[in-house]
Protein backbone atom coordinates (compact mmCIF):
# COMPACT_ATOMS: atom_id res chain seq x y z
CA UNK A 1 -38.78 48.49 67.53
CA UNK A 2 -41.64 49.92 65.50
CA UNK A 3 -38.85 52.06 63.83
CA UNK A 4 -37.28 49.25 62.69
CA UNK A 5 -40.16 47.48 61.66
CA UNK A 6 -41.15 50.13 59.65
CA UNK A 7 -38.09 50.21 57.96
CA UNK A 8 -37.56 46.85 57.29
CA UNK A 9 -40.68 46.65 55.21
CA UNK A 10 -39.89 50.10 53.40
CA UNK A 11 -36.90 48.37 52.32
CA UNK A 12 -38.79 45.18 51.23
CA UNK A 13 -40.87 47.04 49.29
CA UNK A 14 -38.50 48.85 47.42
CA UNK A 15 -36.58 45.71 46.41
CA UNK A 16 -39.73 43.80 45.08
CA UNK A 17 -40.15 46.97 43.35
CA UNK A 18 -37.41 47.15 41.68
CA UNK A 19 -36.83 43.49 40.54
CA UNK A 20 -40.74 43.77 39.35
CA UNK A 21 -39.44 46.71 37.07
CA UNK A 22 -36.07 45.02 35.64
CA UNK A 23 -37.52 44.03 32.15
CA UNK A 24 -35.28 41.00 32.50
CA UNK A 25 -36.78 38.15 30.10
CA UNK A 26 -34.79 35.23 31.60
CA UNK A 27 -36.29 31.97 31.89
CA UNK A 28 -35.64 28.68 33.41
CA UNK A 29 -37.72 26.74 30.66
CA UNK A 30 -36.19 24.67 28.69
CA UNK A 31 -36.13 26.68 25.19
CA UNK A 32 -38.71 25.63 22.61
CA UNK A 33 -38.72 24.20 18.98
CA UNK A 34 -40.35 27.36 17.70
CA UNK A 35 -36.99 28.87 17.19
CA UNK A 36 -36.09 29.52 13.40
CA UNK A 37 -33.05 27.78 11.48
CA UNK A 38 -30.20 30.39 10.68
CA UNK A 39 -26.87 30.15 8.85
CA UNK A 40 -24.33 29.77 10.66
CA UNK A 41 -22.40 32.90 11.99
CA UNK A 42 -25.52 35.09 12.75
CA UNK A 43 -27.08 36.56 15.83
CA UNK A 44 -29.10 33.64 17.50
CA UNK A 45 -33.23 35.26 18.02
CA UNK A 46 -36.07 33.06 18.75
CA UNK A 47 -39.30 33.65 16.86
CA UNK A 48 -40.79 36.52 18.85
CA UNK A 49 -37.16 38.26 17.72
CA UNK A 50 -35.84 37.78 21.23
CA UNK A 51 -31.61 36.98 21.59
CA UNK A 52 -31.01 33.39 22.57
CA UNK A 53 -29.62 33.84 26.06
CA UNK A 54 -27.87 30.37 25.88
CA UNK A 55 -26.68 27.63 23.73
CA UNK A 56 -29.07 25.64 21.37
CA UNK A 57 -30.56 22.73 22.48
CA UNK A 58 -28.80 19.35 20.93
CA UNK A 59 -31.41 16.44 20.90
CA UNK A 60 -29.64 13.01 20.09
CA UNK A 61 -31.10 10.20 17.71
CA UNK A 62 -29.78 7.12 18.56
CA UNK A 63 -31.78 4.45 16.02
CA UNK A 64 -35.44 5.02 17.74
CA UNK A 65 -34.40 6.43 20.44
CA UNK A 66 -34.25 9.93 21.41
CA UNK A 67 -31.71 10.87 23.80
CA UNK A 68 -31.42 14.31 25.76
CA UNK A 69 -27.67 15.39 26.67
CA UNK A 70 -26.95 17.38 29.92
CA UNK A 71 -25.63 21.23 29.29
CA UNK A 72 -22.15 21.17 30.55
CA UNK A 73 -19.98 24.15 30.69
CA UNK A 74 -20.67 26.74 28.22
CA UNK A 75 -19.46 30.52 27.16
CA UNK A 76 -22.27 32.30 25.47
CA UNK A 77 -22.09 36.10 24.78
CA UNK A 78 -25.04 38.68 23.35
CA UNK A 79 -25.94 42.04 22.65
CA UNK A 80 -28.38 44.11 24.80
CA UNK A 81 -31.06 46.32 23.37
CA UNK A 82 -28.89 49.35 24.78
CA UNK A 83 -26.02 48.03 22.58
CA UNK A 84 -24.05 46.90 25.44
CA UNK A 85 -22.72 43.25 25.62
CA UNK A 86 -23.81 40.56 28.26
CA UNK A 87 -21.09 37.56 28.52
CA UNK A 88 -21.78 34.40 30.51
CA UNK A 89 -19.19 31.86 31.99
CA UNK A 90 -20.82 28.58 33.37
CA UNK A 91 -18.66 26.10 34.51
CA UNK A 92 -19.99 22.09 35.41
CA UNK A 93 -18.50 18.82 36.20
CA UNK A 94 -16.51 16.60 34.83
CA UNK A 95 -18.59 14.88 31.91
CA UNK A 96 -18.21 11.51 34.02
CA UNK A 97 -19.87 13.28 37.16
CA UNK A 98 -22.61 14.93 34.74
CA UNK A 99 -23.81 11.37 33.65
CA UNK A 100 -22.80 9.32 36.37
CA UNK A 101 -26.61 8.78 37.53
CA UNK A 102 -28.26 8.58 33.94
CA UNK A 103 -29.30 5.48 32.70
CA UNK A 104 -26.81 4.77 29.38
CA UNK A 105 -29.40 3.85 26.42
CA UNK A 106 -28.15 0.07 25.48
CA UNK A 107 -26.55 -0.36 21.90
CA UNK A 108 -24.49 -1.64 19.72
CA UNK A 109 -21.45 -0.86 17.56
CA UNK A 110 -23.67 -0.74 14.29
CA UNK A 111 -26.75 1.44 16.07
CA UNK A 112 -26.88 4.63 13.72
CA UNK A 113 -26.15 7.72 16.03
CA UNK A 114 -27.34 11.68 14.62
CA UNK A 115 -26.43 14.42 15.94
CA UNK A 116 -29.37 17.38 15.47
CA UNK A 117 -28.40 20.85 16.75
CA UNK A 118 -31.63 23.47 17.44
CA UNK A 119 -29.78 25.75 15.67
CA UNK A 120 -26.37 24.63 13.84
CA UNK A 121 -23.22 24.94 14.96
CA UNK A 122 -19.95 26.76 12.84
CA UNK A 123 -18.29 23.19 14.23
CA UNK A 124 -18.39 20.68 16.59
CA UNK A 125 -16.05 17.86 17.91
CA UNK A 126 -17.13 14.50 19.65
CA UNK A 127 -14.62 13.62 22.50
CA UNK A 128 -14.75 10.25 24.53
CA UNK A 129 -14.08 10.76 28.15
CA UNK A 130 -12.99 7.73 30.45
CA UNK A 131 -14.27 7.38 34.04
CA UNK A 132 -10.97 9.27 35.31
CA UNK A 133 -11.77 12.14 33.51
CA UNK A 134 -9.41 11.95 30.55
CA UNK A 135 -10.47 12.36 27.22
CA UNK A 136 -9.43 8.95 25.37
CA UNK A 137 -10.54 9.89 21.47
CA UNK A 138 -11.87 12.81 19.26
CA UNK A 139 -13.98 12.58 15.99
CA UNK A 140 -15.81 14.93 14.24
CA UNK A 141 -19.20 11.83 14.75
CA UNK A 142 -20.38 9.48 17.81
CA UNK A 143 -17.87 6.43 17.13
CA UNK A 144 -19.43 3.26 18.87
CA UNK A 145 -16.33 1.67 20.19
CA UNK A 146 -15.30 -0.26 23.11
CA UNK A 147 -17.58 -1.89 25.17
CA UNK A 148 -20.02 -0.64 28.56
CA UNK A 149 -20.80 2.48 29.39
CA UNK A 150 -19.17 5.13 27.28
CA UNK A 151 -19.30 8.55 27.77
CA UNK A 152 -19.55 11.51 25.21
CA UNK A 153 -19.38 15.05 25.31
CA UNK A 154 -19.95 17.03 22.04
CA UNK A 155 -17.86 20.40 22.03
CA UNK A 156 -20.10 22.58 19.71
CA UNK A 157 -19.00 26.33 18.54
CA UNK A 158 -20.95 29.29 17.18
CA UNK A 159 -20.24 33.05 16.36
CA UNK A 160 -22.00 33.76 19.92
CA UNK A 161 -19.60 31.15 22.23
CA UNK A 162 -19.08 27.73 22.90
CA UNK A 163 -21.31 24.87 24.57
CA UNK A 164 -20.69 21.65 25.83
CA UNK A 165 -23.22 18.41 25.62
CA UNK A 166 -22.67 15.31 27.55
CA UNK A 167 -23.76 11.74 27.17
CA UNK A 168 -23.64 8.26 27.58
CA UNK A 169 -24.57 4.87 26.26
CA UNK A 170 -23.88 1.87 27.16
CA UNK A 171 -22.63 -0.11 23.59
CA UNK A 172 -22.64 -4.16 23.37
């Protein structure tokens, strides 16, 4: 029993050890605004010259309002300081299911809608999704159309993957 024990916490100890001693800088804080604007095409780094493990933030403007999408699935790729590559798949939701307890921001079909990327994209796509999951329209801007709750997810692309942003608002 004391055997055990004994190595049981041996073991412990080692593991803590080694995840202490990883160097791994990943965060689950939301990134910052002290990242610098680059052209499009180039190797996303933060200020402190760190790579941006994940897709830029997209903050929404609709007329005063500020609105906050949710990250839906993304591909995101970047190099390592040992020059190998680190490549990351997350899958979500349906964009229906990713909004379908947020309060829609109320407005209408003339409310001016802007789009502001962290860092810019090479191109984007706005795609309406109905509440069956099928994508109904595609722009290259928000188009306030229909009436109720409309949902939005903006497809965004850059040298280092692909990210996808989904909202909703509810348009009179």
């Amino acid at each position: 029993m004391n055997l055990k024990f004994s190595l049981f916490t041996l073991m412990l100890i080692l593991l803590l050890s080694m995840m202490g001693c990883s160097g791994n800088n990943v965060t689950n804080e939301k990134p910052g605004n002290d990242r610098p604007f680059v052209e499009s095409g180039e190797i996303l780094e933060d200020s402190s010259g760190e790579i941006i493990l994940e897709p830029p933030t997209l903050t929404i403007y609709v007329g005063e309002e500020t609105v906050w999408p949710t990250l839906g699935t993304y591909s995101w790729r970047f190099e390592n300081e040992d020059g190998t590559e680190t490549a990351v798949e997350s899958d979500s939701l349906a964009p229906s299911e990713l909004v379908k307890n947020n309060k829609p921001l109320q407005v209408t079909v003339d409310t001016k809608v802007e789009l502001n990327f962290e860092i810019q994209p090479d191109g984007y796509s706005v795609r309406i999704w109905d509440d069956d999951n099928h994508v109904i329209s595609a722009s290259d801007k928000v188009v306030l159309s229909g009436k109720g709750k409309i949902i939005y997810e903006v497809l965004a692309h850059w040298k280092q993957g692909t990210a996808v942003y989904v909202f909703s608002l509810n348009v009179e």
